[in-house]
Protein backbone atom coordinates (compact mmCIF):
# COMPACT_ATOMS: atom_id res chain seq x y z
CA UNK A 1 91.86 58.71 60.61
CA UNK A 2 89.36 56.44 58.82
CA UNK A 3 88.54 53.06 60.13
CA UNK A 4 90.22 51.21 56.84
CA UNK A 5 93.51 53.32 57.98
CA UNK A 6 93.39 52.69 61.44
CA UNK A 7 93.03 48.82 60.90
CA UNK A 8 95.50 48.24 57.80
CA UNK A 9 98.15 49.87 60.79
CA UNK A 10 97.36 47.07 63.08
CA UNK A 11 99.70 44.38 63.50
CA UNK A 12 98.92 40.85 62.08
CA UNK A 13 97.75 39.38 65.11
CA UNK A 14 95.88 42.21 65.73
CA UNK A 15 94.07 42.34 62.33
CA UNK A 16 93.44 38.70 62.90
CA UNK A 17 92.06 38.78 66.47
CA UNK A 18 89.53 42.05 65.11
CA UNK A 19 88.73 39.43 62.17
CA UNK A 20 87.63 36.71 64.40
CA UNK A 21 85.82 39.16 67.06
CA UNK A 22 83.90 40.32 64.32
CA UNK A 23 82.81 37.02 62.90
CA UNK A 24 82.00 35.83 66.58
CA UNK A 25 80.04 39.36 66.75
CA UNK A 26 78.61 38.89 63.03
CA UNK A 27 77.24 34.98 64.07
CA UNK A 28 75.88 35.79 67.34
CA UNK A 29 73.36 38.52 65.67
CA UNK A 30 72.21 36.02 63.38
CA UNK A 31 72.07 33.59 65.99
CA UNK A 32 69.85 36.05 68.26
CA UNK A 33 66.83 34.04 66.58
CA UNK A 34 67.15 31.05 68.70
CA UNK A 35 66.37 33.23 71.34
CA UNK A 36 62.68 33.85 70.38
CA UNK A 37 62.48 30.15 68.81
CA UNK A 38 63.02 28.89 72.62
CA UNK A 39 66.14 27.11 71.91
CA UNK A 40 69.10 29.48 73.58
CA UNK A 41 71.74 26.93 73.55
CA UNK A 42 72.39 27.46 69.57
CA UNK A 43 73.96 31.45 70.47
CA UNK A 44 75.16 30.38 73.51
CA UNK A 45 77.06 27.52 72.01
CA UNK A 46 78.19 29.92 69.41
CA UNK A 47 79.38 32.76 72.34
CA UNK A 48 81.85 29.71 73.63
CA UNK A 49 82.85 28.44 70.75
CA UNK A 50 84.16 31.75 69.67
CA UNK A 51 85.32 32.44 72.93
CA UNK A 52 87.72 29.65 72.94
CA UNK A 53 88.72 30.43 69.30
CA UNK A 54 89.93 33.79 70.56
CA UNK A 55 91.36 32.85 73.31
CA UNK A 56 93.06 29.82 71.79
CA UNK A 57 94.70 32.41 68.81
CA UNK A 58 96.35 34.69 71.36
CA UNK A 59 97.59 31.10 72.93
CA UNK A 60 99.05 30.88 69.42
CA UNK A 61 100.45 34.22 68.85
CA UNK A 62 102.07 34.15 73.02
CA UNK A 63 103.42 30.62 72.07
CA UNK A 64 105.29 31.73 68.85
CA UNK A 65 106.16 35.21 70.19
CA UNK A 66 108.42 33.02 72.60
CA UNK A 67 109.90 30.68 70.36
CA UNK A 68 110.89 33.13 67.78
CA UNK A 69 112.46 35.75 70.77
CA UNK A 70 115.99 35.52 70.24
CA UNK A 71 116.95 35.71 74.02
CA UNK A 72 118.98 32.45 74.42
CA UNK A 73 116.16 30.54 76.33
CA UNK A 74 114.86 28.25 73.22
CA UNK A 75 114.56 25.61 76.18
CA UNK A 76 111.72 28.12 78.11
CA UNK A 77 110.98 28.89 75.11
CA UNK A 78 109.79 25.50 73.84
CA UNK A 79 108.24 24.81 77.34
CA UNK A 80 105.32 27.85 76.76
CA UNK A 81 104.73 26.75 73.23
CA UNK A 82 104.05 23.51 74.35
CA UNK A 83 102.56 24.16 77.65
CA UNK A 84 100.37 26.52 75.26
CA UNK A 85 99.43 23.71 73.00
CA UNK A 86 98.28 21.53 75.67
CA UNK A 87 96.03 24.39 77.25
CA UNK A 88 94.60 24.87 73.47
CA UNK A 89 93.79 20.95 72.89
CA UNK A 90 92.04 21.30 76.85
CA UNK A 91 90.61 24.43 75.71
CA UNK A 92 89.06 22.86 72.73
CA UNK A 93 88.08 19.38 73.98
CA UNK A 94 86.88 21.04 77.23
CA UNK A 95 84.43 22.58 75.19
CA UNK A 96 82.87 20.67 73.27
CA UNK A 97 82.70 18.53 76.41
CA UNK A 98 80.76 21.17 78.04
CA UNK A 99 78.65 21.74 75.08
CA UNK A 100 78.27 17.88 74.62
CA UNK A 101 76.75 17.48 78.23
CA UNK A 102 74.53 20.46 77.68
CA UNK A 103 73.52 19.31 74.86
CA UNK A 104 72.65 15.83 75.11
CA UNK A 105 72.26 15.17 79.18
CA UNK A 106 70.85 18.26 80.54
CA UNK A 107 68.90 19.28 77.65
CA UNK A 108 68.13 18.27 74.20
CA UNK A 109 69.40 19.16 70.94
CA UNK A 110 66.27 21.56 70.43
CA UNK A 111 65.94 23.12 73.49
CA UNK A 112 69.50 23.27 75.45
CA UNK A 113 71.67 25.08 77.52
CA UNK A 114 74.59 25.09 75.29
CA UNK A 115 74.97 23.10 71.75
CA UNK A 116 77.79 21.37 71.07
CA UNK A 117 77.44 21.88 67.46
CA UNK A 118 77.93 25.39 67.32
CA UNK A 119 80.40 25.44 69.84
CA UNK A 120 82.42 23.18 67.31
CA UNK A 121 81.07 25.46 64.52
CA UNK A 122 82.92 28.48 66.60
CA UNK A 123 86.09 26.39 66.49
CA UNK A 124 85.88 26.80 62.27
CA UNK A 125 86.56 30.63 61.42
CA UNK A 126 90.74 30.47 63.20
CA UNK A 127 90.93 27.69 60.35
CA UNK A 128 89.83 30.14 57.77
CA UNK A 129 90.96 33.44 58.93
CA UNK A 130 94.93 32.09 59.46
CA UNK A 131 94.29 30.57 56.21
CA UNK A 132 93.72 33.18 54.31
CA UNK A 133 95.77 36.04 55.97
CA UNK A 134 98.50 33.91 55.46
CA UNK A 135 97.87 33.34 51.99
CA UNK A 136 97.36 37.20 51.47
CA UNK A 137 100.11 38.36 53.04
CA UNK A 138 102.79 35.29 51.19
CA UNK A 139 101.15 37.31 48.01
CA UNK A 140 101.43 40.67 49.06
CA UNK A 141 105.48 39.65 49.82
CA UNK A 142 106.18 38.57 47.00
CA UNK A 143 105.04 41.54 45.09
CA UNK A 144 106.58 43.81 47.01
CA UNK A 145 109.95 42.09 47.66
CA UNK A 146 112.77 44.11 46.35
CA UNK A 147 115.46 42.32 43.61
CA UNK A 148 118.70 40.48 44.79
CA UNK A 149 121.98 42.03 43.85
CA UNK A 150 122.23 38.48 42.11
CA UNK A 151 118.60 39.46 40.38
CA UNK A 152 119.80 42.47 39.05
CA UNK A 153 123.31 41.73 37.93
CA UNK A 154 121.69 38.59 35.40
CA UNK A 155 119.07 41.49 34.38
CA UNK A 156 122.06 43.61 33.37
CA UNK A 157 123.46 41.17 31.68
CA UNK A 158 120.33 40.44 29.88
CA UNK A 159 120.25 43.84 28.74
CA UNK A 160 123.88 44.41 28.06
């Protein structure tokens, strides 16, 4: 089975989370540079950043997976999504906490431990990725959505 096959079998949140570990992979290679320009912070910033992407998407996924189950419990329910929201905005500000202490009081922006700026920069692809998916798949929907009874009876008609 080719790789194209294997991945257009995936689920959604699987295609998405392979999307975003790829892009994490993708900007840590080109961010391998900063290692030999003395300035490590810039991939490692990157590496936590994406890190907390990831981990904030399957927070997503979990959170909706438990809203949408059609068990009874919408109160538990509603308690993970928003007990899941509040670990993504600690996630997230945690972060670029982290990162802005590295940064700017036990480093400097050139030579650091961990940037802040590409940690938030690691934050950006979920943005794009949901974006788009979403927008592909809405398209891909509508084309193959089937006609309504009501469709084809005002075709018939049409014709008739």
């Amino acid at each position: 089975m080719s790789l194209a096959k294997r991945f257009t079998s995936l689920s959604e949140e699987k295609k998405n989370l392979m999307i975003l570990g790829g892009i994490a992979l993708l900007g840590a290679f080109v961010l391998l540079f900063s290692l030999f320009i003395d300035n490590p912070g810039l991939l490692y910033g990157w590496l936590l950043g994406s890190a907390i992407e990831i981990l904030c998407y399957v927070t997503i996924f979990l959170g909706a997976r438990f809203l949408l189950s059609g068990d009874g419990e919408a109160t538990k329910g509603g308690l993970v999504g928003a007990l899941f929201g509040a670990f993504r905005l600690l996630f997230y500000a945690g972060g670029l906490v982290l990162g802005g202490f590295a940064t700017f009081v036990w480093g400097s922006p050139s030579h650091g431990y961990c940037n802040v700026f590409t940690v938030f920069a690691g934050y950006l692809p979920l943005l794009f990725v949901l974006l788009v998916t979403t927008f592909l798949s809405s398209r891909k929907g509508k084309a193959e959505k089937p006609a309504t009874q009501e469709e084809k009876k005002e075709g018939d008609n049409e014709n008739a």
